[in-house]
N, C-alpha and C. Protein backbone atom coordinates (compact mmCIF):
# COMPACT_ATOMS: atom_id res chain seq x y z
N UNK A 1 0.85 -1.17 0.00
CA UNK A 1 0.00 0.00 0.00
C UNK A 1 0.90 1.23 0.00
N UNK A 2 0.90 2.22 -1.01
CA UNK A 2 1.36 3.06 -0.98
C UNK A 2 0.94 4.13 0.11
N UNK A 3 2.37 4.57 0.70
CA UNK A 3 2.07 5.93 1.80
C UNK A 3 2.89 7.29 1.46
N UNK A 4 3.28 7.25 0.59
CA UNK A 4 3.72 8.71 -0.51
C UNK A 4 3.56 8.49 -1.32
N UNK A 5 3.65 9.66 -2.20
CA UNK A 5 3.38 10.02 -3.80
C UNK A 5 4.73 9.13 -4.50
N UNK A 6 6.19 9.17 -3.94
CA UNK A 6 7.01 7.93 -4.63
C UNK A 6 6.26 7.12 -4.07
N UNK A 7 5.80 6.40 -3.23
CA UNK A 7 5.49 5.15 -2.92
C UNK A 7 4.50 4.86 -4.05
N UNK A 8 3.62 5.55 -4.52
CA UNK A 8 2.22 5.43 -4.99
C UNK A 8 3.16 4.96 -6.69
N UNK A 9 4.25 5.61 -7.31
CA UNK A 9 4.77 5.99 -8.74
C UNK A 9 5.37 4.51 -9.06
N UNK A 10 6.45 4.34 -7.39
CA UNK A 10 7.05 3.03 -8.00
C UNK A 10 6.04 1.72 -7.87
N UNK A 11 4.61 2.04 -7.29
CA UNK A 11 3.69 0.76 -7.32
C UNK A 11 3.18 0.99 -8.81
N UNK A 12 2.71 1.98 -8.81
CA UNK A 12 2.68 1.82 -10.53
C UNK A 12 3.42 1.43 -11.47
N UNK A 13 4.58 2.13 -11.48
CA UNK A 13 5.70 1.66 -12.27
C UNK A 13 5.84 0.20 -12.09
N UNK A 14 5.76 -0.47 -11.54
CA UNK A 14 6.18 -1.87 -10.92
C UNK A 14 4.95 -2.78 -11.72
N UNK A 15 3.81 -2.05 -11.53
CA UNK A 15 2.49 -2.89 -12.45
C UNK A 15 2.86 -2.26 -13.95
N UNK A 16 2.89 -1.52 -14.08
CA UNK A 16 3.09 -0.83 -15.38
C UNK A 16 3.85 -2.43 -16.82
N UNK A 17 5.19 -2.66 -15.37
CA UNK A 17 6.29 -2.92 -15.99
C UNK A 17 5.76 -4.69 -16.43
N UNK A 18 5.11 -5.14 -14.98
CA UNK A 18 4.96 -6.69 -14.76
C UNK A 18 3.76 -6.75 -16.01
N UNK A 19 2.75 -6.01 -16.19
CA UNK A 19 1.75 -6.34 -17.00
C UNK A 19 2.63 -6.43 -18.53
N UNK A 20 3.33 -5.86 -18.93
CA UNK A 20 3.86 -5.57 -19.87
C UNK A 20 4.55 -6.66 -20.62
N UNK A 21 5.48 -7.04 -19.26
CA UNK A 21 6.40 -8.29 -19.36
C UNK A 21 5.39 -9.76 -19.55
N UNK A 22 3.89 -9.22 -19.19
CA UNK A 22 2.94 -10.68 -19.36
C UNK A 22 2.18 -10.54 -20.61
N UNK A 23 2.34 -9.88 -21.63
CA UNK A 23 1.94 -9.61 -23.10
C UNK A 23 0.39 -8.60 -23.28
N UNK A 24 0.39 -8.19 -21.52
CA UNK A 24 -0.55 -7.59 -21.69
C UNK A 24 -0.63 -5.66 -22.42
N UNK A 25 -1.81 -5.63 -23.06
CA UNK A 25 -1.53 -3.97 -23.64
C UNK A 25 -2.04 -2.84 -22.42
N UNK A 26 -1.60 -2.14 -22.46
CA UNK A 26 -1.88 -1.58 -20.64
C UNK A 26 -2.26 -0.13 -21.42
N UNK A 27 -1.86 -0.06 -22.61
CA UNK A 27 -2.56 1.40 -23.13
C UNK A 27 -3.79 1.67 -23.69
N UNK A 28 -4.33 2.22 -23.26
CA UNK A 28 -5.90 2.66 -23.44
C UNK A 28 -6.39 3.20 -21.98
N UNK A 29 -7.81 3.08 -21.69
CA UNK A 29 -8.70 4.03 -20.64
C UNK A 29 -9.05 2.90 -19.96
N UNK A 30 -9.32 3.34 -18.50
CA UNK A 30 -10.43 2.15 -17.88
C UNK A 30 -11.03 3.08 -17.09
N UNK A 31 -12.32 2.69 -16.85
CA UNK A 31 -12.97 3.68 -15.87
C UNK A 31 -12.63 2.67 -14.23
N UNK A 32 -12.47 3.58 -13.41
CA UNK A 32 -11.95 2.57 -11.94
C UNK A 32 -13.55 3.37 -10.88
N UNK A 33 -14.31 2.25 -10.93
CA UNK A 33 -15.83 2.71 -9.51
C UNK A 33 -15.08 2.18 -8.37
N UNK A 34 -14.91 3.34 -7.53
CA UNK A 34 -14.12 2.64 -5.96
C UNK A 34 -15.88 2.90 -5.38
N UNK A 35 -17.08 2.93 -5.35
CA UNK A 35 -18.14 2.91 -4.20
C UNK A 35 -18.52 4.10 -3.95
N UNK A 36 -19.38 4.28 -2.99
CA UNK A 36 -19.38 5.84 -2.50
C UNK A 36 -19.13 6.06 -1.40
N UNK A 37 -17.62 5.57 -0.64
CA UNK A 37 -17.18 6.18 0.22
C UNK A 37 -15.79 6.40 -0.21
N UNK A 38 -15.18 6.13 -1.65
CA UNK A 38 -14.03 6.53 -2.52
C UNK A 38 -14.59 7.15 -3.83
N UNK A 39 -13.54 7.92 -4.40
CA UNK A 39 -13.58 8.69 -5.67
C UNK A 39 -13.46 7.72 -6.67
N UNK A 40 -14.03 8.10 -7.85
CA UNK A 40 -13.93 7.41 -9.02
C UNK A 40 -12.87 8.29 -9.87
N UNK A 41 -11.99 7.38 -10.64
CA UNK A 41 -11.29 7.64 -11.40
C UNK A 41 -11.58 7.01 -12.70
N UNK A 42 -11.16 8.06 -13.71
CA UNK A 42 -10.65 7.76 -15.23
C UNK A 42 -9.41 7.55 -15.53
N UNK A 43 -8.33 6.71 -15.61
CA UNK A 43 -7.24 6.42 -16.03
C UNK A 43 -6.74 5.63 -17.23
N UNK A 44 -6.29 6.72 -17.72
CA UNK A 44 -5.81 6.93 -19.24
C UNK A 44 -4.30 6.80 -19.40
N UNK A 45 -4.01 5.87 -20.05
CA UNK A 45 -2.31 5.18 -20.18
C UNK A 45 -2.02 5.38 -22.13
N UNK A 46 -0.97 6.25 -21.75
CA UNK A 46 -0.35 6.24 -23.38
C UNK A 46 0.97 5.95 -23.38
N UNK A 47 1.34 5.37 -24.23
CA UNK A 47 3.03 5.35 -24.66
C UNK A 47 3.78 6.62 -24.87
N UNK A 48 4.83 6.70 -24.30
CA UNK A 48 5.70 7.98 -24.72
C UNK A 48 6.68 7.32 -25.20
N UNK A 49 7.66 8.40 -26.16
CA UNK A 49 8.42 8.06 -26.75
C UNK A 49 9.68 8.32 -26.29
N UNK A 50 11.05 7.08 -26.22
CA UNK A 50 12.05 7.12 -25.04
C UNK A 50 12.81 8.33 -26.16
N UNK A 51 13.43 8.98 -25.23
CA UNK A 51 14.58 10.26 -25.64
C UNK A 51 15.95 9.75 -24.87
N UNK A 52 16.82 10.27 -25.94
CA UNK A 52 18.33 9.59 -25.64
C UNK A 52 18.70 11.10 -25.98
N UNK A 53 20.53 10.83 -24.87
CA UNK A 53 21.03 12.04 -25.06
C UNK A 53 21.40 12.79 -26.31
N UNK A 54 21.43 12.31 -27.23
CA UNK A 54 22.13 12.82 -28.89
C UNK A 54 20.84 13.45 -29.20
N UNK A 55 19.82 13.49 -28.96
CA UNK A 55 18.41 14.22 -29.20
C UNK A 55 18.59 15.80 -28.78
């Protein structure tokens, strides 16, 4: 369970990475219903493009 904002980045990063490595496509939208005693989120995942130093 994340308890900072790094805590919260490298749990993402960490699913980000494992889904990836399991052939899954992780880019596109999902709508997330946490109930009504949590917020609902829209989370939207795109690919960026890696930059190297000679750029």
């Amino acid at each position: 369970m994340p308890g900072s904002e790094s805590d919260f980045h490298a749990e993402l990063e960490s699913l980000l990475q494992r889904a990836d490595q399991n052939g899954i496509d992780v880019e596109g939208g999902w709508d997330c219903r946490n109930g009504p005693e949590h917020p609902d989120w829209d989370i939207i995942i795109t690919e960026v493009k890696k930059t190297t130093n000679a750029e």
